[in-house]
C-alpha atoms as a PDB file:
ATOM      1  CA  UNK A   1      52.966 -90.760  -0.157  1.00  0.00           C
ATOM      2  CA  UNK A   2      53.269 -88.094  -2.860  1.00  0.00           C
ATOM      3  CA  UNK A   3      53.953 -84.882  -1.751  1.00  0.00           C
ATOM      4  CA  UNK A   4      51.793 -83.041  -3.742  1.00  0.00           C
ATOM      5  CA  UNK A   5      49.073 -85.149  -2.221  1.00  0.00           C
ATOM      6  CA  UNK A   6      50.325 -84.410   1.516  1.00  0.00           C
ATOM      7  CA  UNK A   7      50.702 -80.856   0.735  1.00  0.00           C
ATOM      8  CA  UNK A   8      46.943 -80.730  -0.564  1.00  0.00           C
ATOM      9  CA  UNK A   9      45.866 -82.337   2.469  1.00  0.00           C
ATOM     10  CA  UNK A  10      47.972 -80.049   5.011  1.00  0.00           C
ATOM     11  CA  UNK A  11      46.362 -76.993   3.508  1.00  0.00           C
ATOM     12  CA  UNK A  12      43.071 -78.543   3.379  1.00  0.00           C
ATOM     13  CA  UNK A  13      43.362 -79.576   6.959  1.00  0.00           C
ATOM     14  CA  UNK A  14      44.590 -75.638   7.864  1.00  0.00           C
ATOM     15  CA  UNK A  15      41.906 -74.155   6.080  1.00  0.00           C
ATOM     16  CA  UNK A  16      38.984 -76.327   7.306  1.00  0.00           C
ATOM     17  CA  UNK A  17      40.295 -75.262  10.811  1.00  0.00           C
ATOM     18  CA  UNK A  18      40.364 -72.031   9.737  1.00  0.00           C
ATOM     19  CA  UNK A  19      36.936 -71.502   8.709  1.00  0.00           C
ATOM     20  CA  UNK A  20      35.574 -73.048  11.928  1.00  0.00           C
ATOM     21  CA  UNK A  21      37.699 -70.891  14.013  1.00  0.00           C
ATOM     22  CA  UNK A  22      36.732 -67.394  11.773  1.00  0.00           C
ATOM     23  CA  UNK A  23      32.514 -68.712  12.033  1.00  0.00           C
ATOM     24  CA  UNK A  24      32.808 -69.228  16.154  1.00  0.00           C
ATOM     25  CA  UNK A  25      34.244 -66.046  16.074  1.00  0.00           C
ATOM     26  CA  UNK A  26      31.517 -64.298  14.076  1.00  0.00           C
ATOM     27  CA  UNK A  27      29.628 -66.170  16.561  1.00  0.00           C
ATOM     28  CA  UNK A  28      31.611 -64.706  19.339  1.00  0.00           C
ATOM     29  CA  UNK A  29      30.257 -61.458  17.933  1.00  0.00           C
ATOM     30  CA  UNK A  30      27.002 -61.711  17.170  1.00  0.00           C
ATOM     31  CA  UNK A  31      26.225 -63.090  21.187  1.00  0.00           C
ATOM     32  CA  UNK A  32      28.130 -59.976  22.208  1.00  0.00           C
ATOM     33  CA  UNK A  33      25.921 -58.079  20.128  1.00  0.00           C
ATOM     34  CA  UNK A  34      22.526 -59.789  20.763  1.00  0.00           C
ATOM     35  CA  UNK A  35      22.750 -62.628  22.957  1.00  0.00           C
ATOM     36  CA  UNK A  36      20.514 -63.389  25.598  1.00  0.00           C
ATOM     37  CA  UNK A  37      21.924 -65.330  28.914  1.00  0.00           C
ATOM     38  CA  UNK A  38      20.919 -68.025  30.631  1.00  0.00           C
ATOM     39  CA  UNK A  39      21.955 -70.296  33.196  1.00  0.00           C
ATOM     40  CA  UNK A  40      22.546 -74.401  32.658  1.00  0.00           C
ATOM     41  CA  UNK A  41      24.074 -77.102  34.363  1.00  0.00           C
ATOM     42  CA  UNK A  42      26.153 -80.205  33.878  1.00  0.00           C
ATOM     43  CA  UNK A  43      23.885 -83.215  33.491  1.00  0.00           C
ATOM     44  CA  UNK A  44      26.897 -86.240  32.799  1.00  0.00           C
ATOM     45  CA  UNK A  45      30.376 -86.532  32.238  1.00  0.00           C
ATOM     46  CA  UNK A  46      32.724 -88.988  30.363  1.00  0.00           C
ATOM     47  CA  UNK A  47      35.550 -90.143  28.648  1.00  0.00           C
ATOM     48  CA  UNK A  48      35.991 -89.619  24.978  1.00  0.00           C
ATOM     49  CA  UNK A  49      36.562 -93.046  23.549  1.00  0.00           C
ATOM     50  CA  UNK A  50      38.754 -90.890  20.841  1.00  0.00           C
ATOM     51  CA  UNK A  51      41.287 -89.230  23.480  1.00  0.00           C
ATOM     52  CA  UNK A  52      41.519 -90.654  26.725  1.00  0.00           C
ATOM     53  CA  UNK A  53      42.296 -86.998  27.849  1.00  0.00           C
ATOM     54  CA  UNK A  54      39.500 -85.564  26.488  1.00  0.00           C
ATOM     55  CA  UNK A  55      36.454 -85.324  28.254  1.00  0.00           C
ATOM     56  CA  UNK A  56      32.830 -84.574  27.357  1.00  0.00           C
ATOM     57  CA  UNK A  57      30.778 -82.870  29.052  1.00  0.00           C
ATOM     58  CA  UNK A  58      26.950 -82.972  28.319  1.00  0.00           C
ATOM     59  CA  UNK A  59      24.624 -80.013  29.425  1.00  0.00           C
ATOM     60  CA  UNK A  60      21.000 -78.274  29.488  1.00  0.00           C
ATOM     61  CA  UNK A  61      19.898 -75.159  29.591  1.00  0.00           C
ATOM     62  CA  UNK A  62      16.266 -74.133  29.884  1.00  0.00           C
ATOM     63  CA  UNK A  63      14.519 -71.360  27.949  1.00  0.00           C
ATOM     64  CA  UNK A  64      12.061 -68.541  28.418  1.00  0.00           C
ATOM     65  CA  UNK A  65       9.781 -70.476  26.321  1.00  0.00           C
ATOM     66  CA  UNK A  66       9.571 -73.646  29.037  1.00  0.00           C
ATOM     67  CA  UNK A  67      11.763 -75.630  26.047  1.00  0.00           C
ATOM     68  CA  UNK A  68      15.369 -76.531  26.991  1.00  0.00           C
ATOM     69  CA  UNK A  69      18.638 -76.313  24.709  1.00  0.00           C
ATOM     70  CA  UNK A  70      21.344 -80.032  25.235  1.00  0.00           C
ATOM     71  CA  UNK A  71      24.625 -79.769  23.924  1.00  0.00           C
ATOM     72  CA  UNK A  72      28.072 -81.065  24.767  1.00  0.00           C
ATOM     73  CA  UNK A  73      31.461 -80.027  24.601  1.00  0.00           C
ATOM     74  CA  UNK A  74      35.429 -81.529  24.880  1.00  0.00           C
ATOM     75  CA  UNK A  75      37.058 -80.594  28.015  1.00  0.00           C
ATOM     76  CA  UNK A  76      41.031 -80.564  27.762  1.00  0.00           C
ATOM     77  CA  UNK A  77      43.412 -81.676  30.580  1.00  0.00           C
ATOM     78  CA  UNK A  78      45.526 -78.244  30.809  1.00  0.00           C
ATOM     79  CA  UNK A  79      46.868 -79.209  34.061  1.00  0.00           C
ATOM     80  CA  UNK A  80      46.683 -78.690  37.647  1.00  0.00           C
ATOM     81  CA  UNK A  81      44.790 -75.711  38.022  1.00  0.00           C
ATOM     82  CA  UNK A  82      42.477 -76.316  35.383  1.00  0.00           C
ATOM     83  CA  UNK A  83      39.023 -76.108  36.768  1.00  0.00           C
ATOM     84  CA  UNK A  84      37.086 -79.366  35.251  1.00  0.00           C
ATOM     85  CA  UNK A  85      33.421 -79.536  35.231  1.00  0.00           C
ATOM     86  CA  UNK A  86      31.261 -82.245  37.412  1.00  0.00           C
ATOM     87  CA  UNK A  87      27.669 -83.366  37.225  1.00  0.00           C
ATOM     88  CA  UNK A  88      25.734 -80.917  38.629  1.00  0.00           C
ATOM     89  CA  UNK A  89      28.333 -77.838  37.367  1.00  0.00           C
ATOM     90  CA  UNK A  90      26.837 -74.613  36.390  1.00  0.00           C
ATOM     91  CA  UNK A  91      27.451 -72.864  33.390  1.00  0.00           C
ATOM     92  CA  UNK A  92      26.599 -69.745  32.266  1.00  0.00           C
ATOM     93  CA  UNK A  93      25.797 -69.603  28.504  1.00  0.00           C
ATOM     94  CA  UNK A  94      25.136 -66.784  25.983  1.00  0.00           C
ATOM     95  CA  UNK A  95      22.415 -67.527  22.678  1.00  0.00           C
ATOM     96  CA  UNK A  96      20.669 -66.059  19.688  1.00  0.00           C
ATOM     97  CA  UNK A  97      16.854 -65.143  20.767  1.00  0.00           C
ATOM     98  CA  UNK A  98      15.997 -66.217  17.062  1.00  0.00           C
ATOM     99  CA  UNK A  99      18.365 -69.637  17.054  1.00  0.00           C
ATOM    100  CA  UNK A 100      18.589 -70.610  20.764  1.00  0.00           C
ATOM    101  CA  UNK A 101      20.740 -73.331  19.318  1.00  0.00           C
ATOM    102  CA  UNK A 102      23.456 -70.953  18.358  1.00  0.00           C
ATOM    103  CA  UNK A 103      25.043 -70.607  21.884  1.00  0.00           C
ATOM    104  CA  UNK A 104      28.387 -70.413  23.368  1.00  0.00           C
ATOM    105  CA  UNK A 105      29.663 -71.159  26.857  1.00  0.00           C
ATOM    106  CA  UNK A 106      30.845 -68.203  28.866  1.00  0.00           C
ATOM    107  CA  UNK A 107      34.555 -68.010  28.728  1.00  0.00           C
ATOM    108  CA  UNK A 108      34.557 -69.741  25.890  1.00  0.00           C
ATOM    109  CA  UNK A 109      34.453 -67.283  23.484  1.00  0.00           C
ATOM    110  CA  UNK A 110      36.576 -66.999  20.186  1.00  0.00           C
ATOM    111  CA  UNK A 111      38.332 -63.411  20.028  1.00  0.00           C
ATOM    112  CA  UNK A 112      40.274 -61.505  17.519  1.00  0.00           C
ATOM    113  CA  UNK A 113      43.795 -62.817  19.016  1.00  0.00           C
ATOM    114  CA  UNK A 114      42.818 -66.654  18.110  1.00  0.00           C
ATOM    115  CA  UNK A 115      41.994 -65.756  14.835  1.00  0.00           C
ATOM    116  CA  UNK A 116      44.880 -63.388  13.674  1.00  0.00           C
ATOM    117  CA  UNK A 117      46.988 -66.562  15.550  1.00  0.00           C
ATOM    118  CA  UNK A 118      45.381 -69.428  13.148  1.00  0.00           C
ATOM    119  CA  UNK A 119      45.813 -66.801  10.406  1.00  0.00           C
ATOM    120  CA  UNK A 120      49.397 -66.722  11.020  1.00  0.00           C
ATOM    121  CA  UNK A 121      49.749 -70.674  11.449  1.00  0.00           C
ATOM    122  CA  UNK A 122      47.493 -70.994   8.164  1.00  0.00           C
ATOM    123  CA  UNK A 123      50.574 -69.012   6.286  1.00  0.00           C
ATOM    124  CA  UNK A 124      53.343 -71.012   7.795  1.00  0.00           C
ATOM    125  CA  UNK A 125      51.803 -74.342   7.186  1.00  0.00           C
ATOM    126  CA  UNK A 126      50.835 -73.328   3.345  1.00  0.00           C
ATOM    127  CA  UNK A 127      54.486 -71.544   2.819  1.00  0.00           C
ATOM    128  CA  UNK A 128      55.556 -75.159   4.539  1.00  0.00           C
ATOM    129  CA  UNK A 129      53.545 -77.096   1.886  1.00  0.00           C
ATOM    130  CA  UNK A 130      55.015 -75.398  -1.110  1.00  0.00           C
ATOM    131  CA  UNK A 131      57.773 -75.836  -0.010  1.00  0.00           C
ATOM    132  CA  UNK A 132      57.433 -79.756   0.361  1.00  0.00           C
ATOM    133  CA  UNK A 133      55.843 -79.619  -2.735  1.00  0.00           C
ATOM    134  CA  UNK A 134      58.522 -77.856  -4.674  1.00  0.00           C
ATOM    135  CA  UNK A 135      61.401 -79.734  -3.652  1.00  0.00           C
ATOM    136  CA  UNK A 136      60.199 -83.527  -4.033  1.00  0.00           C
ATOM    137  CA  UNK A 137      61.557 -85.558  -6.588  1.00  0.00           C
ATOM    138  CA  UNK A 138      59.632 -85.424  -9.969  1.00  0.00           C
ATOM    139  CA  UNK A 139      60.332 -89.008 -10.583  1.00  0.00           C
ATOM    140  CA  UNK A 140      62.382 -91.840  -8.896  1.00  0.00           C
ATOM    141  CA  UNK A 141      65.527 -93.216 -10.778  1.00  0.00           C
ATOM    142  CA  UNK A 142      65.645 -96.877 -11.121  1.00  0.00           C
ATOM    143  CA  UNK A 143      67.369 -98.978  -8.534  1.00  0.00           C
ATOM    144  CA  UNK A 144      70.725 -99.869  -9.802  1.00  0.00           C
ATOM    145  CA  UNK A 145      71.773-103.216 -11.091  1.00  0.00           C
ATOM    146  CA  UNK A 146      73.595-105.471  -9.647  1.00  0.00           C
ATOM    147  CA  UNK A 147      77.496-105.658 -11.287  1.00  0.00           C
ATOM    148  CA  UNK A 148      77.502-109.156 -12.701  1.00  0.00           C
ATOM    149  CA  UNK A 149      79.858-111.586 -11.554  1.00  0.00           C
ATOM    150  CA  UNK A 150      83.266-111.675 -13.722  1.00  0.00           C
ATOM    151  CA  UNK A 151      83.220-115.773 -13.709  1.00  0.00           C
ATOM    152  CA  UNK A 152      80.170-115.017 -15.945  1.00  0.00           C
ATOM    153  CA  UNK A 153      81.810-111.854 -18.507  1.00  0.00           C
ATOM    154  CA  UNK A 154      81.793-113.083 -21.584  1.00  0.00           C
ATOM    155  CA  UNK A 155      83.879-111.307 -24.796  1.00  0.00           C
ATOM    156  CA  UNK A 156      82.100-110.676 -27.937  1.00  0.00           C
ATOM    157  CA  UNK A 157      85.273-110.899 -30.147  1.00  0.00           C
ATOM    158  CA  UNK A 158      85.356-114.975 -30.386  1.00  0.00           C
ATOM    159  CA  UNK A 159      82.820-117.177 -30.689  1.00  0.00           C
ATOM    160  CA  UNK A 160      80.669-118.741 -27.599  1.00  0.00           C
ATOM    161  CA  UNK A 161      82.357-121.456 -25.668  1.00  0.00           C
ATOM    162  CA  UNK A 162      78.944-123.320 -26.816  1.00  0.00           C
ATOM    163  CA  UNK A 163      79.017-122.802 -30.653  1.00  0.00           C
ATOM    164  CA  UNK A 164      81.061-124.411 -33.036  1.00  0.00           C
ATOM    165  CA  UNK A 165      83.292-122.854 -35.459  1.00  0.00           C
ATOM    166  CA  UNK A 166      81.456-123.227 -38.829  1.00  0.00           C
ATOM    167  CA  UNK A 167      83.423-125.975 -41.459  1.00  0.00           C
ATOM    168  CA  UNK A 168      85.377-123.754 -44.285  1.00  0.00           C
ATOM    169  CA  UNK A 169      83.078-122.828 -47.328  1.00  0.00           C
ATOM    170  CA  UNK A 170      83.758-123.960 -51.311  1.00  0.00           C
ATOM    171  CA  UNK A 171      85.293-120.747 -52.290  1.00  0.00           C
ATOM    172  CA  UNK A 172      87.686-120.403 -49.288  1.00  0.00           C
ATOM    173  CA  UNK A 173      89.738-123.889 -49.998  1.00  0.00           C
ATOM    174  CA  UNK A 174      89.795-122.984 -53.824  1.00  0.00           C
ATOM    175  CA  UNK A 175      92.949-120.920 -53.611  1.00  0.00           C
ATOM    176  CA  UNK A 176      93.088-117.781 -54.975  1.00  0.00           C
ATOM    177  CA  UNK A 177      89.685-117.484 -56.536  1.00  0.00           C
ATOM    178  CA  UNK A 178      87.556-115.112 -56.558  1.00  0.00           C
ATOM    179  CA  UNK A 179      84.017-114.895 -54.356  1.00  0.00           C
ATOM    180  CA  UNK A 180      81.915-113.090 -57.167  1.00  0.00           C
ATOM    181  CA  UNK A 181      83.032-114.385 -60.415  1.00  0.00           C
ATOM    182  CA  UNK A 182      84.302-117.522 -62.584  1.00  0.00           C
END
């Protein structure tokens, strides 16, 4: 693939990550800010057909109002003492009084730390891409040929094996005379 087109991709791939990390963090703040809680649970669980480690959980939470807010979010397999949610769960959630469907899970919050650490990893990947970029090959050379076989050289100095020598012209068996004049 062309490295300019890899390293455009790489980038692109870095900063769209970006961006979603640095707008669940302004998230992150405005729930800190003015959030409202409220208290869900787990309604099913199952596998993502993506990433057989991954699973998704679905959930509810009910509002003031009577309404009720669904969502659903990936659960990682971090290990052995990672806690993973069941049907029935409860989870704690903080939302936007104006946009209950702005909400985060508590504990799931996006802090300064995460950011300044994808900022970081956005630098290294786009110093990464330039350098990829600046050190492919402009253009491929050719493949070289193949030597040909000797049995096959042939030498320019005589005539073809093929050909045959051309008969003697008028001039050249008149002795002595000359080509341009009587």
């Amino acid at each position: 693939m062309n490295a300019m087109l890899m390293g455009v991709l790489v980038v692109g791939a870095a900063l769209v990550t970006l961006v979603r990390l640095l707008l669940q963090h302004q998230l992150t703040l405005e729930l800190r800010e003015q959030g409202l809680h409220a208290r869900g649970e787990v309604t099913h669980v199952r596998r993502s057909w993506l990433n057989a480690r991954h699973r998704i959980v679905e959930y509810v939470f009910p509002l003031p109002d009577g309404g009720e807010i669904r969502g659903e979010y990936t659960e990682h397999r971090n290990g052995l003492l990672s806690q993973r949610a069941s049907e029935g769960d409860s989870l704690e959630f903080l939302y936007l009084p104006d946009n209950p469907h702005r909400h985060q899970r508590v504990g799931a919050e996006v802090g300064l730390f995460t950011v300044l650490t994808g900022v970081f990893g956005l630098v290294v990947v786009m110093a990464l891409a330039i350098l990829l970029v600046m050190n492919a090959p402009s253009k491929q050379a050719p493949a070289p040929h193949r030597p040909t076989p000797a049995g096959r050289l042939r030498t320019y100095d005589g005539p073809t094996p093929r050909a045959q020598p051309l008969p003697p012209t008028r001039e050249k068996r008149q002795a002595g005379a000359s080509q341009f004049g009587p």
